[in-house]
C-alpha atoms as a PDB file:
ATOM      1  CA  UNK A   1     109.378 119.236  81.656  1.00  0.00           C
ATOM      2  CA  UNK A   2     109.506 119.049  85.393  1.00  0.00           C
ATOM      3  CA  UNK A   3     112.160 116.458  86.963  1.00  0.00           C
ATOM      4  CA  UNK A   4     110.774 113.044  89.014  1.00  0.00           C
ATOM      5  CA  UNK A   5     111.445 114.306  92.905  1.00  0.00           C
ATOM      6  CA  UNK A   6     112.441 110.865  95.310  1.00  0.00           C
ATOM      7  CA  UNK A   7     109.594 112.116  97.606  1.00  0.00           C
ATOM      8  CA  UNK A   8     106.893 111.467  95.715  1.00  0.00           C
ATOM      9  CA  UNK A   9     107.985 108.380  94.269  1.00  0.00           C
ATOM     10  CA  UNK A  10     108.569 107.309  98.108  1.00  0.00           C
ATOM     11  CA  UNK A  11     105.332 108.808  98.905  1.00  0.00           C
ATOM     12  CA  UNK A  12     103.867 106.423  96.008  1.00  0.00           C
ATOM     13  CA  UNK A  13     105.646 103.537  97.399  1.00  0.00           C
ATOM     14  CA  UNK A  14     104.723 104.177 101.342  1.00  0.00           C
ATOM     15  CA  UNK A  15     100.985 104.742 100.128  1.00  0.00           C
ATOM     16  CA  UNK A  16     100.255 102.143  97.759  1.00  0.00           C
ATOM     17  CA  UNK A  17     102.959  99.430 100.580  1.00  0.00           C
ATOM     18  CA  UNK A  18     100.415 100.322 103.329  1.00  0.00           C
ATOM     19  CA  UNK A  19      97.256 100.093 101.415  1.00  0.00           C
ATOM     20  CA  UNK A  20      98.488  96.654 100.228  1.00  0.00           C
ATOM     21  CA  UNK A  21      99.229  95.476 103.470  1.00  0.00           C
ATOM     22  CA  UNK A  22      95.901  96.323 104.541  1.00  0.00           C
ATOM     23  CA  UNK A  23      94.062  94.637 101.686  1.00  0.00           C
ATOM     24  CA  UNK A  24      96.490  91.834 102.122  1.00  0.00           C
ATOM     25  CA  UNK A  25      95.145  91.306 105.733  1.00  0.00           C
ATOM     26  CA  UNK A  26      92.189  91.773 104.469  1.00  0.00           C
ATOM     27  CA  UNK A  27      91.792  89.604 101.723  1.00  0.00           C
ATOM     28  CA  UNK A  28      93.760  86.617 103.302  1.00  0.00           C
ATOM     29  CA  UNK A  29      91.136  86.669 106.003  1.00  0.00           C
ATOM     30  CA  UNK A  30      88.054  86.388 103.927  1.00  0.00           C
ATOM     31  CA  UNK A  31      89.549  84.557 101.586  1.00  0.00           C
ATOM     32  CA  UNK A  32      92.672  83.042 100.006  1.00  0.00           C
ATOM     33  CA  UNK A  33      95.154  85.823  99.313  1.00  0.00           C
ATOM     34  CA  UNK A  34      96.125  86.254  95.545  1.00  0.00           C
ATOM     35  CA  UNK A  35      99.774  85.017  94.333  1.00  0.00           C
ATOM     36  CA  UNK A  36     102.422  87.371  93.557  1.00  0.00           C
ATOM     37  CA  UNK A  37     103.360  86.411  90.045  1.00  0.00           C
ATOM     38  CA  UNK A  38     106.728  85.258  89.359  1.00  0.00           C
ATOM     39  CA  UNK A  39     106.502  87.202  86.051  1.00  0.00           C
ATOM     40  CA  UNK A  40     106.349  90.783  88.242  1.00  0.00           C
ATOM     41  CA  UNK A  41     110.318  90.522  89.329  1.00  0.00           C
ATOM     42  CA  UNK A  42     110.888  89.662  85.116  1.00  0.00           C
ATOM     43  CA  UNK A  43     108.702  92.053  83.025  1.00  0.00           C
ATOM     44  CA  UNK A  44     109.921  95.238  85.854  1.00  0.00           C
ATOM     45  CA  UNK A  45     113.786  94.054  85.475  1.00  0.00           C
ATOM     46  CA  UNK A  46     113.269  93.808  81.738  1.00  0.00           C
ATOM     47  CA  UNK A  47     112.075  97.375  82.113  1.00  0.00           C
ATOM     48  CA  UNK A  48     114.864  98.510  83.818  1.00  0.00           C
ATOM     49  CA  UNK A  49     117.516  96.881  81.455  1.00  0.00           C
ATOM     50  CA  UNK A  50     115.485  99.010  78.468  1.00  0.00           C
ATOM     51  CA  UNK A  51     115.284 102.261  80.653  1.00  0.00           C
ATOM     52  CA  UNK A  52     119.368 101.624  81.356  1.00  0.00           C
ATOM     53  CA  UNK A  53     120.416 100.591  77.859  1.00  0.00           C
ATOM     54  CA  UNK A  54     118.308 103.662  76.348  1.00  0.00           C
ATOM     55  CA  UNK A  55     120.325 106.270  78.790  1.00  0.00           C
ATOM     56  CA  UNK A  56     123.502 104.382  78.068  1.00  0.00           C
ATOM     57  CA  UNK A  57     122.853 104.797  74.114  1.00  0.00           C
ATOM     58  CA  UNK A  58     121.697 108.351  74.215  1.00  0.00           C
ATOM     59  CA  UNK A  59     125.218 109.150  76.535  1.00  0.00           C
ATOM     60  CA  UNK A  60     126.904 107.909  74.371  1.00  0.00           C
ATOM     61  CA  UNK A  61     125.372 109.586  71.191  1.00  0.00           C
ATOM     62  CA  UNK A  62     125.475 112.998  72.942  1.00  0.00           C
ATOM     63  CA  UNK A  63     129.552 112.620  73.925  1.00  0.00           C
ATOM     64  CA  UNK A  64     129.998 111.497  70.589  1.00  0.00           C
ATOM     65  CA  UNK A  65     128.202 114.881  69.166  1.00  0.00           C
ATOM     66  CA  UNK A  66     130.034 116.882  71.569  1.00  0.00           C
ATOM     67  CA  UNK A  67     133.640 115.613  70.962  1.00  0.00           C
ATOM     68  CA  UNK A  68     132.074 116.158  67.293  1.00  0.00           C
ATOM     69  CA  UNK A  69     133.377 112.591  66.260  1.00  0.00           C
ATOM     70  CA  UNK A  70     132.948 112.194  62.561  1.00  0.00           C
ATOM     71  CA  UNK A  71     129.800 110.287  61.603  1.00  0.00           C
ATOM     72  CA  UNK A  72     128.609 110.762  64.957  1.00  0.00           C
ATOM     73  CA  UNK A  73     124.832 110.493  64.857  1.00  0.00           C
ATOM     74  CA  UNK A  74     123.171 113.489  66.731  1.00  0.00           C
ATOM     75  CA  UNK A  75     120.335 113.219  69.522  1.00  0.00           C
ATOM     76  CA  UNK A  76     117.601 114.423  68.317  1.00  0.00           C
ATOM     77  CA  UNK A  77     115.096 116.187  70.584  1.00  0.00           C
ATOM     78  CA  UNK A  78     111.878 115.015  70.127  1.00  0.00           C
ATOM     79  CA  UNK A  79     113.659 110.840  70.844  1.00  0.00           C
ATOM     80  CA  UNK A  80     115.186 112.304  74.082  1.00  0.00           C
ATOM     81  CA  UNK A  81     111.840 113.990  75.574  1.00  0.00           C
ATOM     82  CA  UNK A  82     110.210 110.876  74.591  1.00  0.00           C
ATOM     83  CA  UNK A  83     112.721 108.892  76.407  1.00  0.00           C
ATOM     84  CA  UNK A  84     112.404 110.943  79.070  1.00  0.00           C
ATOM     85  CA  UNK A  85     108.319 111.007  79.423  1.00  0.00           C
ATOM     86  CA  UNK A  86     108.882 106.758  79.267  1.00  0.00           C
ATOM     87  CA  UNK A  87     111.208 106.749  82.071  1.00  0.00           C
ATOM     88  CA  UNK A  88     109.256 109.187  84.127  1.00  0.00           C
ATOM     89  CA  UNK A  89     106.086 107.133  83.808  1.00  0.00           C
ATOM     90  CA  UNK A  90     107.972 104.242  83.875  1.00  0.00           C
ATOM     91  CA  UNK A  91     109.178 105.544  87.118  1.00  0.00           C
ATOM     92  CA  UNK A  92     106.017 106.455  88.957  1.00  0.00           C
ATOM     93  CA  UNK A  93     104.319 103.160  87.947  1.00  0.00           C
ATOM     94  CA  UNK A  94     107.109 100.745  89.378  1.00  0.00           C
ATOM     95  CA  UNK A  95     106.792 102.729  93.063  1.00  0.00           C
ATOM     96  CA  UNK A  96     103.154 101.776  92.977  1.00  0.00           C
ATOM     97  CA  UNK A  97     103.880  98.385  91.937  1.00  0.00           C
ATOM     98  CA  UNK A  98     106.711  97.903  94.198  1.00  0.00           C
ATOM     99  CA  UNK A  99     104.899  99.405  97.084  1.00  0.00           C
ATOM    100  CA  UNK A 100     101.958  97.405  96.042  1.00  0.00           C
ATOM    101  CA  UNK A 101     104.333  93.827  96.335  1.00  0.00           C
ATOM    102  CA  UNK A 102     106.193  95.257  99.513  1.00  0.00           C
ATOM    103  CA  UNK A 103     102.886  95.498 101.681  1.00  0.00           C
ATOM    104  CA  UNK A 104     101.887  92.852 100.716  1.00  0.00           C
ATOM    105  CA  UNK A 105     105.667  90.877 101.189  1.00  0.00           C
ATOM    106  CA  UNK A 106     105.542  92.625 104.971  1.00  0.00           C
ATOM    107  CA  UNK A 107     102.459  90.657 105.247  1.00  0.00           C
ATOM    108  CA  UNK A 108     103.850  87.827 103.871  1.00  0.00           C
ATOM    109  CA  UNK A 109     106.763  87.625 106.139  1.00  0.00           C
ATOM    110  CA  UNK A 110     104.670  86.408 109.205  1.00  0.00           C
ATOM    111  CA  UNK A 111     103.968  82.924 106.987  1.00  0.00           C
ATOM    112  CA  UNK A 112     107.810  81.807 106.449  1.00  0.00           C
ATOM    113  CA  UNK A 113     106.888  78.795 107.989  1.00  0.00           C
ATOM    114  CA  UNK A 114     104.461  78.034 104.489  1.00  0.00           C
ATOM    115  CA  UNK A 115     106.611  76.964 101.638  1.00  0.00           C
ATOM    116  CA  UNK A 116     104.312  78.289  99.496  1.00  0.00           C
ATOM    117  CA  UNK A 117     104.195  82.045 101.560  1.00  0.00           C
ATOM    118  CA  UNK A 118     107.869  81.843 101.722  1.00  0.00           C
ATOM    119  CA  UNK A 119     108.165  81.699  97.946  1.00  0.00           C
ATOM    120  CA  UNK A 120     105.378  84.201  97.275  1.00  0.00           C
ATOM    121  CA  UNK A 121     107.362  86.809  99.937  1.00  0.00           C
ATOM    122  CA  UNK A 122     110.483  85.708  97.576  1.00  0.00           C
ATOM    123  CA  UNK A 123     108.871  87.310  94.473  1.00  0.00           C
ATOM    124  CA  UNK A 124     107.406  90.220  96.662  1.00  0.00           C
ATOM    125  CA  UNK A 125     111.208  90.742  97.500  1.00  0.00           C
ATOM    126  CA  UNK A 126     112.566  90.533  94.079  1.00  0.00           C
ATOM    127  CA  UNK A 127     109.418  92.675  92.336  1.00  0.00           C
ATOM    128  CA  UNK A 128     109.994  95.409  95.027  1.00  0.00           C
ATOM    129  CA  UNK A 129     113.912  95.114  94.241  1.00  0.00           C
ATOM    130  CA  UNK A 130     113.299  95.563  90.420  1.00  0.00           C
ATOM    131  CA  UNK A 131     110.922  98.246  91.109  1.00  0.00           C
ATOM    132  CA  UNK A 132     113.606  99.947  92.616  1.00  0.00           C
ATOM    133  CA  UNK A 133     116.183  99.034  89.166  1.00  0.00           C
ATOM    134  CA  UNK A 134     113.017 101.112  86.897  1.00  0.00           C
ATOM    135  CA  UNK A 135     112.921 103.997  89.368  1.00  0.00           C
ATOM    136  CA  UNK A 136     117.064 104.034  89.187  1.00  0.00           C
ATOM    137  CA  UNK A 137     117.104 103.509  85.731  1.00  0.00           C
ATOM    138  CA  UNK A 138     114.731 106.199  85.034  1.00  0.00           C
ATOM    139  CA  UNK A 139     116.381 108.578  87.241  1.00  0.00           C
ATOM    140  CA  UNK A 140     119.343 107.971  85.486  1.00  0.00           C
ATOM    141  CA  UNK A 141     117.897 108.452  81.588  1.00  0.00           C
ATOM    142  CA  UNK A 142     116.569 111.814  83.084  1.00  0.00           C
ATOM    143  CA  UNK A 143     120.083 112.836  84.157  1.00  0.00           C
ATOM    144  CA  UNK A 144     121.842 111.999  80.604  1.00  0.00           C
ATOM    145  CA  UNK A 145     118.861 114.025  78.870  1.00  0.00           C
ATOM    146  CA  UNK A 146     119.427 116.754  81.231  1.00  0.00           C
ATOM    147  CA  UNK A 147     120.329 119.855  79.265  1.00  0.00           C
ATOM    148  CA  UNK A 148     123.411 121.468  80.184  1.00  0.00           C
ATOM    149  CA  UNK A 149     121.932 124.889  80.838  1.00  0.00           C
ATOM    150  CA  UNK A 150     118.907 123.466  82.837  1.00  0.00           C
ATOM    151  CA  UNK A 151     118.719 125.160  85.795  1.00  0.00           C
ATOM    152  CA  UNK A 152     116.349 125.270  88.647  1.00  0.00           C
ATOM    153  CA  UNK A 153     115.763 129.409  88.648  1.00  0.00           C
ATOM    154  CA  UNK A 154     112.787 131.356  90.207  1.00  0.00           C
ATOM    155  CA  UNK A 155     112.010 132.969  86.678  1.00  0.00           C
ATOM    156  CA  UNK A 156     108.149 133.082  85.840  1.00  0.00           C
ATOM    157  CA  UNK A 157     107.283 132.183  82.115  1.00  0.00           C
ATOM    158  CA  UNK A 158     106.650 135.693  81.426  1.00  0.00           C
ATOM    159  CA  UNK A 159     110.410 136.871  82.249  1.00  0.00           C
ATOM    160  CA  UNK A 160     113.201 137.087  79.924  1.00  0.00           C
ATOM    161  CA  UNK A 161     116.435 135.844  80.890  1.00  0.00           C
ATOM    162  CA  UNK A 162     119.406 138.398  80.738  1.00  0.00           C
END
């Protein structure tokens, strides 16, 4: 299973915060520009608190195991890679959505004057800071499921290792 790499979660966010920008622009001037939901900032913190309490559980299982505490429940593999495929998606979805609300916050910001931009930019803010919690969060499950002889080598799938 290949690791998340920061630059293409950035690269999600930069894309997806410019194309939002744009269509923000867009939209606002053929139209009325769609609210941000307050629910955004919620459902991706609640996210983050599951992707967090999920690594902090599975830490703890595995340094339990490994100090070989009696009654220690194990890990077992299958529950980790799962955990880990949720956080990567997880992941790669909240820089898209937190790009998505931080073009179109940037946009936002030159209405401060509205109330009712000013509050909308306010839930851009917070939905591009929890995007941010699910991308840490994520980051950090994949660390605790790390295996300890996981190594970045140059060996093909064909080689043996010695």
């Amino acid at each position: 299973m290949k690791q998340l790499r920061l630059k293409v979660l950035a690269g999600l966010f930069l894309v997806a915060g410019i194309l939002s920008w744009g269509a923000a622009r867009l939209w606002d001037s053929v139209g009325t520009l769609p609210s941000v939901p307050i629910a955004a900032p919620i459902v991706l913190a609640v996210i983050a608190a599951v992707l967090t309490a999920t690594a902090l559980s599975i830490r703890t299982r595995l340094k339990a195991q490994r100090e070989r505490r009696p009654g220690a429940k194990g890990v077992e593999p299958l529950m980790a890679a799962r955990a880990v495929v949720f956080g990567q998606a997880s992941a790669l979805v909240a820089a898209l959505v937190a790009g998505m609300y931080g073009g179109t916050g940037v946009y936002l910001l030159a209405f401060l004057d509205v109330p009712a931009r000013r509050d909308q930019a306010l839930y851009a803010a917070l939905a591009v800071a929890a995007g941010i919690a699910v991308i840490a969060a994520a980051l950090f499950l994949e660390r605790v499921c790390k295996l300890p002889d996981d190594s970045d080598n140059d060996e093909g799938p064909g080689k043996a290792r010695a």
